[in-house]
PDB file of N, CA and C in Angstrom:
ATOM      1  N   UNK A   1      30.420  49.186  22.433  1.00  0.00           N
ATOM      2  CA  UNK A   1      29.219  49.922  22.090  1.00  0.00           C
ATOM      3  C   UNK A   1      28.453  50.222  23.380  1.00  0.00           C
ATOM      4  N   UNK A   2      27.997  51.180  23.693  1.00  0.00           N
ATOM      5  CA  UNK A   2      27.564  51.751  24.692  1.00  0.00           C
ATOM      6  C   UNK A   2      25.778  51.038  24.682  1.00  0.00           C
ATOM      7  N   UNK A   3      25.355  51.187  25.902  1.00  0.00           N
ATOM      8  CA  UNK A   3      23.759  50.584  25.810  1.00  0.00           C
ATOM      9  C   UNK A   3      22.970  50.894  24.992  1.00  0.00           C
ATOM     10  N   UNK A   4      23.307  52.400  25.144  1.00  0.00           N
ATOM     11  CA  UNK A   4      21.961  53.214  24.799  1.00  0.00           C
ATOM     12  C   UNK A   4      22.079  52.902  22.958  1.00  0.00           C
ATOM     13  N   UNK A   5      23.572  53.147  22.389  1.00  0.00           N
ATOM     14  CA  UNK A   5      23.376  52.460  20.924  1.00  0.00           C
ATOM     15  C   UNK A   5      23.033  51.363  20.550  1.00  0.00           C
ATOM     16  N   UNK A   6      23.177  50.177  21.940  1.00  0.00           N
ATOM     17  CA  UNK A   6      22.849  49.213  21.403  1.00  0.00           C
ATOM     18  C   UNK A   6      21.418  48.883  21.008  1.00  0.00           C
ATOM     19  N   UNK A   7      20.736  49.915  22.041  1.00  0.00           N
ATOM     20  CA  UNK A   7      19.018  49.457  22.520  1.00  0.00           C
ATOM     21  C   UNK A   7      18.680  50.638  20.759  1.00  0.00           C
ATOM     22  N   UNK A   8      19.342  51.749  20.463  1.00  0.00           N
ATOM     23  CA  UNK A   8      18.922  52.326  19.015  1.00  0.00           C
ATOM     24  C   UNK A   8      19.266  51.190  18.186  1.00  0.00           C
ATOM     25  N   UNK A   9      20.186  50.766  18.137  1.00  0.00           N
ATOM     26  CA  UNK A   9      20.722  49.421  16.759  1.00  0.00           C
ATOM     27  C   UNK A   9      19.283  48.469  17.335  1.00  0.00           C
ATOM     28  N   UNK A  10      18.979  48.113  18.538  1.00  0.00           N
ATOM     29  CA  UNK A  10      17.889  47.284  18.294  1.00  0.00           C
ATOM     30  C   UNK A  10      16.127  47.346  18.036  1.00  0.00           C
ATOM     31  N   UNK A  11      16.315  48.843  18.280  1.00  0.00           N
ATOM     32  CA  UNK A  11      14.790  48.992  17.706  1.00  0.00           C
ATOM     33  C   UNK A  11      14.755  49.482  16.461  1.00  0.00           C
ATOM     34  N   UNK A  12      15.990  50.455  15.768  1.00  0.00           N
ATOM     35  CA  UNK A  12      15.973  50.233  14.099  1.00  0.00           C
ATOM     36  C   UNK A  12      15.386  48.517  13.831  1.00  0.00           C
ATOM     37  N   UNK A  13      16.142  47.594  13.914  1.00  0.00           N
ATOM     38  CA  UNK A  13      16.241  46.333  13.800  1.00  0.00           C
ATOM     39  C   UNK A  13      14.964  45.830  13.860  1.00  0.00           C
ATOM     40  N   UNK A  14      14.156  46.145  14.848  1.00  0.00           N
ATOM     41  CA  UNK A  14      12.690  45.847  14.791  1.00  0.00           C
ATOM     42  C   UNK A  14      12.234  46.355  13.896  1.00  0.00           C
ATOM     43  N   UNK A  15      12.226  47.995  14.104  1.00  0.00           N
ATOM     44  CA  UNK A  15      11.331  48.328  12.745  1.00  0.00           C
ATOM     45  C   UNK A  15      11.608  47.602  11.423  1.00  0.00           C
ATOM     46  N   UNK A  16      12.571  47.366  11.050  1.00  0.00           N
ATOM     47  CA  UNK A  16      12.910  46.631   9.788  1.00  0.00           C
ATOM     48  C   UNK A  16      12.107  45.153   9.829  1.00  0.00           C
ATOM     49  N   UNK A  17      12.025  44.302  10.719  1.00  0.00           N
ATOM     50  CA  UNK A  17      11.613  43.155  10.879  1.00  0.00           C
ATOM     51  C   UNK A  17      10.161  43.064  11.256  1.00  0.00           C
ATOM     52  N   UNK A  18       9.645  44.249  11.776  1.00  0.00           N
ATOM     53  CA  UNK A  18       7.868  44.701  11.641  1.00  0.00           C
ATOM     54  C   UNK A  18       7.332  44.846  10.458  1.00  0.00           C
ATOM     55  N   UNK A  19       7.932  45.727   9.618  1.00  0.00           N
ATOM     56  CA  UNK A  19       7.511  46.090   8.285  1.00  0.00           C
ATOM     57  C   UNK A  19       7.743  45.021   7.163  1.00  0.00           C
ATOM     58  N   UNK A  20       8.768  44.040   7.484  1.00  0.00           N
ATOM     59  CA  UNK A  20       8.827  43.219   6.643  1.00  0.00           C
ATOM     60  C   UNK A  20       7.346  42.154   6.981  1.00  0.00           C
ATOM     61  N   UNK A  21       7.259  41.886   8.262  1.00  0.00           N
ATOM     62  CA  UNK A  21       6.081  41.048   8.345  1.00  0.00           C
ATOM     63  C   UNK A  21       4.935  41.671   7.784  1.00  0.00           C
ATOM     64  N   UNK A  22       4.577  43.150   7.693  1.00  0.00           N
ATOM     65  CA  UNK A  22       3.214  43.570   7.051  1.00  0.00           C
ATOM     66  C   UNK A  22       3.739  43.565   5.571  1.00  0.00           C
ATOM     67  N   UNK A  23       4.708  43.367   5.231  1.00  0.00           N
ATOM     68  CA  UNK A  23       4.867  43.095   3.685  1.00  0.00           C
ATOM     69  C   UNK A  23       4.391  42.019   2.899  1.00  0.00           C
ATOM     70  N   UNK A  24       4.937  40.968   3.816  1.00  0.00           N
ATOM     71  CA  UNK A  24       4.665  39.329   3.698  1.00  0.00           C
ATOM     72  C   UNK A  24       3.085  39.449   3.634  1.00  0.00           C
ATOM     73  N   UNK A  25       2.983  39.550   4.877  1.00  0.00           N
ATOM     74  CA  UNK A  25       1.684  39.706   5.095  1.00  0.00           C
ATOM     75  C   UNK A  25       0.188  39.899   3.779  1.00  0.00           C
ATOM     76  N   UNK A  26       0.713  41.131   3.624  1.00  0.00           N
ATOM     77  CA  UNK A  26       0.056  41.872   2.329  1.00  0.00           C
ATOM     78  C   UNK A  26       0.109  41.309   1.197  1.00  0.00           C
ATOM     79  N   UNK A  27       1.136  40.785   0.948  1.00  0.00           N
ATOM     80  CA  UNK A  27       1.125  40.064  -0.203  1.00  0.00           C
ATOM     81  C   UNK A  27       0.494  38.679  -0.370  1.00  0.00           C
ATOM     82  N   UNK A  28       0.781  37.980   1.090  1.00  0.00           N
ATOM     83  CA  UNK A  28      -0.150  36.818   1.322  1.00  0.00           C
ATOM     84  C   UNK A  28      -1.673  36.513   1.108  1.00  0.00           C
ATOM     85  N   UNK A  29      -2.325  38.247   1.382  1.00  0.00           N
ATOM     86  CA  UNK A  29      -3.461  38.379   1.669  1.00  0.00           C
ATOM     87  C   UNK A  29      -4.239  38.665   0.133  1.00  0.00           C
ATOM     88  N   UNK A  30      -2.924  38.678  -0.912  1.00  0.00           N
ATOM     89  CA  UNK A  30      -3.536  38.531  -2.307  1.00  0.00           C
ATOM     90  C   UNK A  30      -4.155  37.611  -2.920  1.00  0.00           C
ATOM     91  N   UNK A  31      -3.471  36.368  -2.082  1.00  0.00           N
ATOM     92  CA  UNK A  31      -4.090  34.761  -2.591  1.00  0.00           C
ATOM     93  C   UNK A  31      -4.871  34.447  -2.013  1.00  0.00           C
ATOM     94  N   UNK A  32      -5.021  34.614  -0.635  1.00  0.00           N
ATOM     95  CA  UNK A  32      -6.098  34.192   0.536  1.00  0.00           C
ATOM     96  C   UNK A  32      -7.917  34.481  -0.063  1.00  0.00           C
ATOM     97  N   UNK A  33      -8.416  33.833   0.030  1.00  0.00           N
ATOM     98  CA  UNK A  33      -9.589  33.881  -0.231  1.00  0.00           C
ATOM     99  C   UNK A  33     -10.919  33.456   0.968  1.00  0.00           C
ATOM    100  N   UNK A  34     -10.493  32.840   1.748  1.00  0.00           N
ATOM    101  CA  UNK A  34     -11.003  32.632   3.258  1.00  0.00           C
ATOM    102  C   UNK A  34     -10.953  33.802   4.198  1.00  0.00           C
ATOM    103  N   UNK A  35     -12.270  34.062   4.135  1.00  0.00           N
ATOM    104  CA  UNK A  35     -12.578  35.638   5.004  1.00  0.00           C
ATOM    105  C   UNK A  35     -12.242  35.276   5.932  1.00  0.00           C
ATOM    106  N   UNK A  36     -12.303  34.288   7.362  1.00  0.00           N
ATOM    107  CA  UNK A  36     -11.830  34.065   8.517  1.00  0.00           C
ATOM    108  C   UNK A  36      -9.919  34.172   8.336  1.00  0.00           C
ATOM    109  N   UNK A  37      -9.301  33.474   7.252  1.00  0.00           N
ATOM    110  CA  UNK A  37      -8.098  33.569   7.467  1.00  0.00           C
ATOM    111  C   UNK A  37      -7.461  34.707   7.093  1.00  0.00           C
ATOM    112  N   UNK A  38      -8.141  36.009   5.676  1.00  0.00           N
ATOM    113  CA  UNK A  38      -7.919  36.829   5.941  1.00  0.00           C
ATOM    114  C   UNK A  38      -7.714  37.851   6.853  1.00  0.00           C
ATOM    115  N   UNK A  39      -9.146  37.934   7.668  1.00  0.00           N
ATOM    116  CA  UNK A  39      -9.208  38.668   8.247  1.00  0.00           C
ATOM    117  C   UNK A  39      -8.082  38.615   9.665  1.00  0.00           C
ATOM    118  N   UNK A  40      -7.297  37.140  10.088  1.00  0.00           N
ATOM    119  CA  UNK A  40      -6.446  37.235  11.201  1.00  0.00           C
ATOM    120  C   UNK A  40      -5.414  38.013  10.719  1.00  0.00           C
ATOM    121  N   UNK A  41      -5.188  37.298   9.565  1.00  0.00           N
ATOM    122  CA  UNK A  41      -3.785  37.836   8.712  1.00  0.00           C
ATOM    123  C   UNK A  41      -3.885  39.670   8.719  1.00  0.00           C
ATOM    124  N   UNK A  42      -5.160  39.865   8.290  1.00  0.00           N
ATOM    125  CA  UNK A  42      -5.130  41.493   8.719  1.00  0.00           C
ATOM    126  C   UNK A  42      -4.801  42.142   9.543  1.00  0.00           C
ATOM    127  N   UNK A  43      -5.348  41.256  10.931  1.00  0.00           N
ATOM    128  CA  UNK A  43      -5.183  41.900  12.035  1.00  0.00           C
ATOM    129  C   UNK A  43      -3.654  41.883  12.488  1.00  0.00           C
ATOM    130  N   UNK A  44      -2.733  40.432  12.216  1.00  0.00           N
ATOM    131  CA  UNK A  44      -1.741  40.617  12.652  1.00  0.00           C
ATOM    132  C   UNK A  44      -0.870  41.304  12.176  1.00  0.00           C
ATOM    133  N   UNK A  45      -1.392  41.762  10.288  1.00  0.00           N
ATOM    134  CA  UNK A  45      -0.414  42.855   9.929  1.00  0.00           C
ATOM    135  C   UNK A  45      -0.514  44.403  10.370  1.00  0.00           C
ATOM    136  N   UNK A  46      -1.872  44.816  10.567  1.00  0.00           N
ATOM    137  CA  UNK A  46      -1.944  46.200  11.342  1.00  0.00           C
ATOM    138  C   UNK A  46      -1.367  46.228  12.753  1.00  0.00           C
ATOM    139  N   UNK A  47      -1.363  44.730  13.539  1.00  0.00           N
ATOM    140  CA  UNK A  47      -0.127  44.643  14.707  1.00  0.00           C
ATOM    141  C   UNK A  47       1.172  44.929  14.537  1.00  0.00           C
ATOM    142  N   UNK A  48       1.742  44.676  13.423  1.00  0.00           N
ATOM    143  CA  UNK A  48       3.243  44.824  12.780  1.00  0.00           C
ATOM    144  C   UNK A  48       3.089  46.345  12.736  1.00  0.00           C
ATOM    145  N   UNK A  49       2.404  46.594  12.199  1.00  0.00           N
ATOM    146  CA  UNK A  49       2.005  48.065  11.155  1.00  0.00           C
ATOM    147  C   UNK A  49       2.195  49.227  12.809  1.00  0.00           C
ATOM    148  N   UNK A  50       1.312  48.709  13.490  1.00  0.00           N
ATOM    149  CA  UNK A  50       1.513  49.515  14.530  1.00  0.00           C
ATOM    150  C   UNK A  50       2.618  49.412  15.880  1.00  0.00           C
ATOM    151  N   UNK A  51       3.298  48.279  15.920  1.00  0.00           N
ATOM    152  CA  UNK A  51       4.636  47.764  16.412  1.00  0.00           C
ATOM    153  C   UNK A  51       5.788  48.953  15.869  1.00  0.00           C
ATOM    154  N   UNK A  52       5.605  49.036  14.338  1.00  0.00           N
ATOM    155  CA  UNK A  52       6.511  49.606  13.554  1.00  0.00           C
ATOM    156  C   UNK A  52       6.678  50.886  14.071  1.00  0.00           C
ATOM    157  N   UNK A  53       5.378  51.486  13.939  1.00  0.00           N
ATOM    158  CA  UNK A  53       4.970  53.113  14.842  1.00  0.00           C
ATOM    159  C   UNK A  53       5.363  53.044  15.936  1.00  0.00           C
ATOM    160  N   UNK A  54       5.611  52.571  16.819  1.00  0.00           N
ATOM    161  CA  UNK A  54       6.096  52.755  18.393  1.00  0.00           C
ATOM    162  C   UNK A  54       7.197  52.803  18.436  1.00  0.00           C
ATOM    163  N   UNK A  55       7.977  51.345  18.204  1.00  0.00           N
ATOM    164  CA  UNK A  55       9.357  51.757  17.507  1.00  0.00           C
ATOM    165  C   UNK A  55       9.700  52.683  17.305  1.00  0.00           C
ATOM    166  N   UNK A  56       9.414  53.017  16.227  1.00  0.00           N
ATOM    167  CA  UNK A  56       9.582  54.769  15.397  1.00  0.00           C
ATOM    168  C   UNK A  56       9.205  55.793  16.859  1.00  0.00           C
ATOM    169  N   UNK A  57       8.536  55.826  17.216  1.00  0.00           N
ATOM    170  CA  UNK A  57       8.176  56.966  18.512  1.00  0.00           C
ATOM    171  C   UNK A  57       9.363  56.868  19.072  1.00  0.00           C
ATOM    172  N   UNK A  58       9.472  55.744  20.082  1.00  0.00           N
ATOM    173  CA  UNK A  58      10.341  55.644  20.787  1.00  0.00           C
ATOM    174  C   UNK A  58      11.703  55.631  20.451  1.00  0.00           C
ATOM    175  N   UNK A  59      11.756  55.459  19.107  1.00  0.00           N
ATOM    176  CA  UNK A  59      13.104  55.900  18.318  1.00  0.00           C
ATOM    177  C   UNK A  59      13.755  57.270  18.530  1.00  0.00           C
ATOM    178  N   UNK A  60      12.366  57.774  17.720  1.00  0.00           N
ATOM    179  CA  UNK A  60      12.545  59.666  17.951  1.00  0.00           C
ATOM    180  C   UNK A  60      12.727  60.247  19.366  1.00  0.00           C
ATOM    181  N   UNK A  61      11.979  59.829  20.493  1.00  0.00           N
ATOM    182  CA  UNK A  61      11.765  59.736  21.648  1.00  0.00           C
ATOM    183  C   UNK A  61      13.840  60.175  22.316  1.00  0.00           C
ATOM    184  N   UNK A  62      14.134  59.018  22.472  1.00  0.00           N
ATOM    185  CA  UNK A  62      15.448  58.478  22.417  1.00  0.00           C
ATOM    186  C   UNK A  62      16.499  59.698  21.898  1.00  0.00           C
ATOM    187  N   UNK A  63      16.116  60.169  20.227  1.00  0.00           N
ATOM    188  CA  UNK A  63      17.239  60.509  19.347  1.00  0.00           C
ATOM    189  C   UNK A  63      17.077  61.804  19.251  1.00  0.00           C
ATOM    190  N   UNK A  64      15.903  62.517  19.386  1.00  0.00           N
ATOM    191  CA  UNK A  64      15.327  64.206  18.688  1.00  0.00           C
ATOM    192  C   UNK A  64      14.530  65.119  19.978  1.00  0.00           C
ATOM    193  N   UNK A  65      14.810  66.085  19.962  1.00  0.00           N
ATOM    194  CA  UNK A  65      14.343  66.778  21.281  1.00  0.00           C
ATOM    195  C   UNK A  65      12.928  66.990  20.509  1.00  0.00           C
ATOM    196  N   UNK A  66      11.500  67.044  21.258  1.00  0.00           N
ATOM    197  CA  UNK A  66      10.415  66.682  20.728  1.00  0.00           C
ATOM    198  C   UNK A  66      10.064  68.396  20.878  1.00  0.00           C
ATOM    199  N   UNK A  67       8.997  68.926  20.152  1.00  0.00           N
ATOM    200  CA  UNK A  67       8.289  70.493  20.483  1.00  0.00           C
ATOM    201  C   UNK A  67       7.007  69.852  21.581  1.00  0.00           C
ATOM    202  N   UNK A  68       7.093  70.171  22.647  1.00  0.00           N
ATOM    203  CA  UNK A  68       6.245  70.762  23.816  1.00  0.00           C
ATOM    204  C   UNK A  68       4.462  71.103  22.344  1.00  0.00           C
ATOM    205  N   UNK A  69       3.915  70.294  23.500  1.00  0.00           N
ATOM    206  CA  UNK A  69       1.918  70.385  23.027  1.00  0.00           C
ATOM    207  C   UNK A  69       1.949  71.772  23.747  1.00  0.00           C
ATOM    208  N   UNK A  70       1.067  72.608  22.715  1.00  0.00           N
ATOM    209  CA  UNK A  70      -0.062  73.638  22.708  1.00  0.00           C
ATOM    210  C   UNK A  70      -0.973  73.431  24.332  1.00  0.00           C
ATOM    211  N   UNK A  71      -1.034  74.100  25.118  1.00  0.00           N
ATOM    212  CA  UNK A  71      -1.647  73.599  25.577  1.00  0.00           C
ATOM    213  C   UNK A  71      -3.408  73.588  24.971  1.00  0.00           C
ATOM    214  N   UNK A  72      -3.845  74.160  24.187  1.00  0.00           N
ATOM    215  CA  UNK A  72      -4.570  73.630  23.389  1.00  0.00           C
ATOM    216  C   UNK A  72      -5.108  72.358  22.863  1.00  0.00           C
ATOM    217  N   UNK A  73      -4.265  71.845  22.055  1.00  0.00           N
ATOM    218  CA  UNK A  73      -3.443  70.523  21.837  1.00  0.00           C
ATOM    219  C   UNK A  73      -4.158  69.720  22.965  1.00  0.00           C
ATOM    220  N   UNK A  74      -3.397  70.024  24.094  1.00  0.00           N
ATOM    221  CA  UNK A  74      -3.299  68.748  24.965  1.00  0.00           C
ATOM    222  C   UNK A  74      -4.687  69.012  25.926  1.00  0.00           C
ATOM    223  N   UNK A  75      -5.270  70.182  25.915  1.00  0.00           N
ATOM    224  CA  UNK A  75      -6.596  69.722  26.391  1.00  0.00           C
ATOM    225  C   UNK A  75      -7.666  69.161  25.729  1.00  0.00           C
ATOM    226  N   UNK A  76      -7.339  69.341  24.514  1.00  0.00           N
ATOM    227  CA  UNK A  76      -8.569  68.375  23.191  1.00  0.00           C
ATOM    228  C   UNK A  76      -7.940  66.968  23.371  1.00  0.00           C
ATOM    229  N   UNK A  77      -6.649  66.790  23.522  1.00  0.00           N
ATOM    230  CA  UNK A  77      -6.322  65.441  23.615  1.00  0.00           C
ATOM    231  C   UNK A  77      -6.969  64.664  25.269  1.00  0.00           C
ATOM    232  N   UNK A  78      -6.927  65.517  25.857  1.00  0.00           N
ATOM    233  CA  UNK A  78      -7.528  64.952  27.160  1.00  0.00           C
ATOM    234  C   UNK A  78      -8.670  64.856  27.280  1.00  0.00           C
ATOM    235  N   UNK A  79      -9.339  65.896  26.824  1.00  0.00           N
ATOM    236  CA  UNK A  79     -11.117  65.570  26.247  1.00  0.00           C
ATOM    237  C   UNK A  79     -11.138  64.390  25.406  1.00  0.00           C
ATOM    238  N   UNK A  80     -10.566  63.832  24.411  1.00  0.00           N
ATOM    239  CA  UNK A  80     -10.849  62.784  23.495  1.00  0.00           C
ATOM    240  C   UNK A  80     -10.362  61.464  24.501  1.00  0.00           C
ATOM    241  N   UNK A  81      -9.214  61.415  25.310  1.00  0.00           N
ATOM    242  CA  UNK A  81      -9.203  60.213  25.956  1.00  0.00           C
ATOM    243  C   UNK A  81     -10.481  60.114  27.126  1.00  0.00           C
ATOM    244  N   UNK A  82     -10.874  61.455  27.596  1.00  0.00           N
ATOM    245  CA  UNK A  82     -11.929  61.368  28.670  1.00  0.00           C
ATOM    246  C   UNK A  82     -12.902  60.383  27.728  1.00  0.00           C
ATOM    247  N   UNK A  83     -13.044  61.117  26.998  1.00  0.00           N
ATOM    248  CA  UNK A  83     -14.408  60.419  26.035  1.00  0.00           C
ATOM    249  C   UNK A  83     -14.341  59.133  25.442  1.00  0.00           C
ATOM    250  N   UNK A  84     -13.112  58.831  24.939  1.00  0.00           N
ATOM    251  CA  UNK A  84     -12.709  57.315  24.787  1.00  0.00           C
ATOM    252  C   UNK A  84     -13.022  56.233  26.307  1.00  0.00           C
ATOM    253  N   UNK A  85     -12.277  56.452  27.222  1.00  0.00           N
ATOM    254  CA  UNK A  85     -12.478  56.105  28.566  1.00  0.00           C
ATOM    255  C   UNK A  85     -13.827  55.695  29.115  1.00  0.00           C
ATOM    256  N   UNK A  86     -14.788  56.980  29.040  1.00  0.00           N
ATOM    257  CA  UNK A  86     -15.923  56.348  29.158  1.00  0.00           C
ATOM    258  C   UNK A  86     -16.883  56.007  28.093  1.00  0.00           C
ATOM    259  N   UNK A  87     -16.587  56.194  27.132  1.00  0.00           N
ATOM    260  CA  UNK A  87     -17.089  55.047  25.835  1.00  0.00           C
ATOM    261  C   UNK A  87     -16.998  53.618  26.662  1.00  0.00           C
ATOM    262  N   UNK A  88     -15.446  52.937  26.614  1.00  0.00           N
ATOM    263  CA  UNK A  88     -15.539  52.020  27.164  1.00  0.00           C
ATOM    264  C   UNK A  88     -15.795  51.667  28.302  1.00  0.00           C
ATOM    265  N   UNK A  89     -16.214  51.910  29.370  1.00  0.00           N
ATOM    266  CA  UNK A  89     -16.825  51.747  30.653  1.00  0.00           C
ATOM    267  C   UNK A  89     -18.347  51.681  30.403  1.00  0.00           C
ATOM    268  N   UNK A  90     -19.322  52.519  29.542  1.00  0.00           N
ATOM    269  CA  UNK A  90     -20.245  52.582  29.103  1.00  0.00           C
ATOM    270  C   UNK A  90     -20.352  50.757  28.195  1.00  0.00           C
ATOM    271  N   UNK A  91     -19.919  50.325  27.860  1.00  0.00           N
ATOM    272  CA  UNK A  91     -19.886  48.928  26.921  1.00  0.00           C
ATOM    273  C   UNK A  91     -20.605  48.289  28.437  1.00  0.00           C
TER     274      UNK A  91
END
């Protein structure tokens, strides 16, 4: 098996094993009644949740020739990180 299938066989593999943890997760968070222990459990399932998404990017990334940003597109996107950026510097 060549690398590059191996490194696709292993981030399918993640995604499967991300999504199962926000499954668990979710379902855990049916019985939980402790707002402090909920709320970790939340956080570490929107970590899974968003683990899963990168994966997936970098999946597609890897497998599908992507369409080229508008440059439109990508100057609103650069305005919104400008503005994110110094949001946080402003804190």
């Amino acid at each position: 098996m060549s690398s590059k299938n191996t490194l696709l066989d292993f981030i399918k593999r993640q995604i499967v094993v991300e999504n199962k943890i926000v499954d668990s997760l979710n379902e855990a968070l049916k019985s939980i009644g402790n707002p402090s222990v909920r709320g970790v459990l939340k956080g570490i399932s929107l970590d899974s949740l968003k683990h899963a998404e990168m994966y997936d990017a970098a999946l597609k990334l890897l497998t599908t020739t992507q369409q080229a940003l508008s440059r439109n597109i990508l100057t609103s996107r650069k305005a919104l990180l400008r503005s994110i950026s110094g949001w946080r510097l402003n804190l």
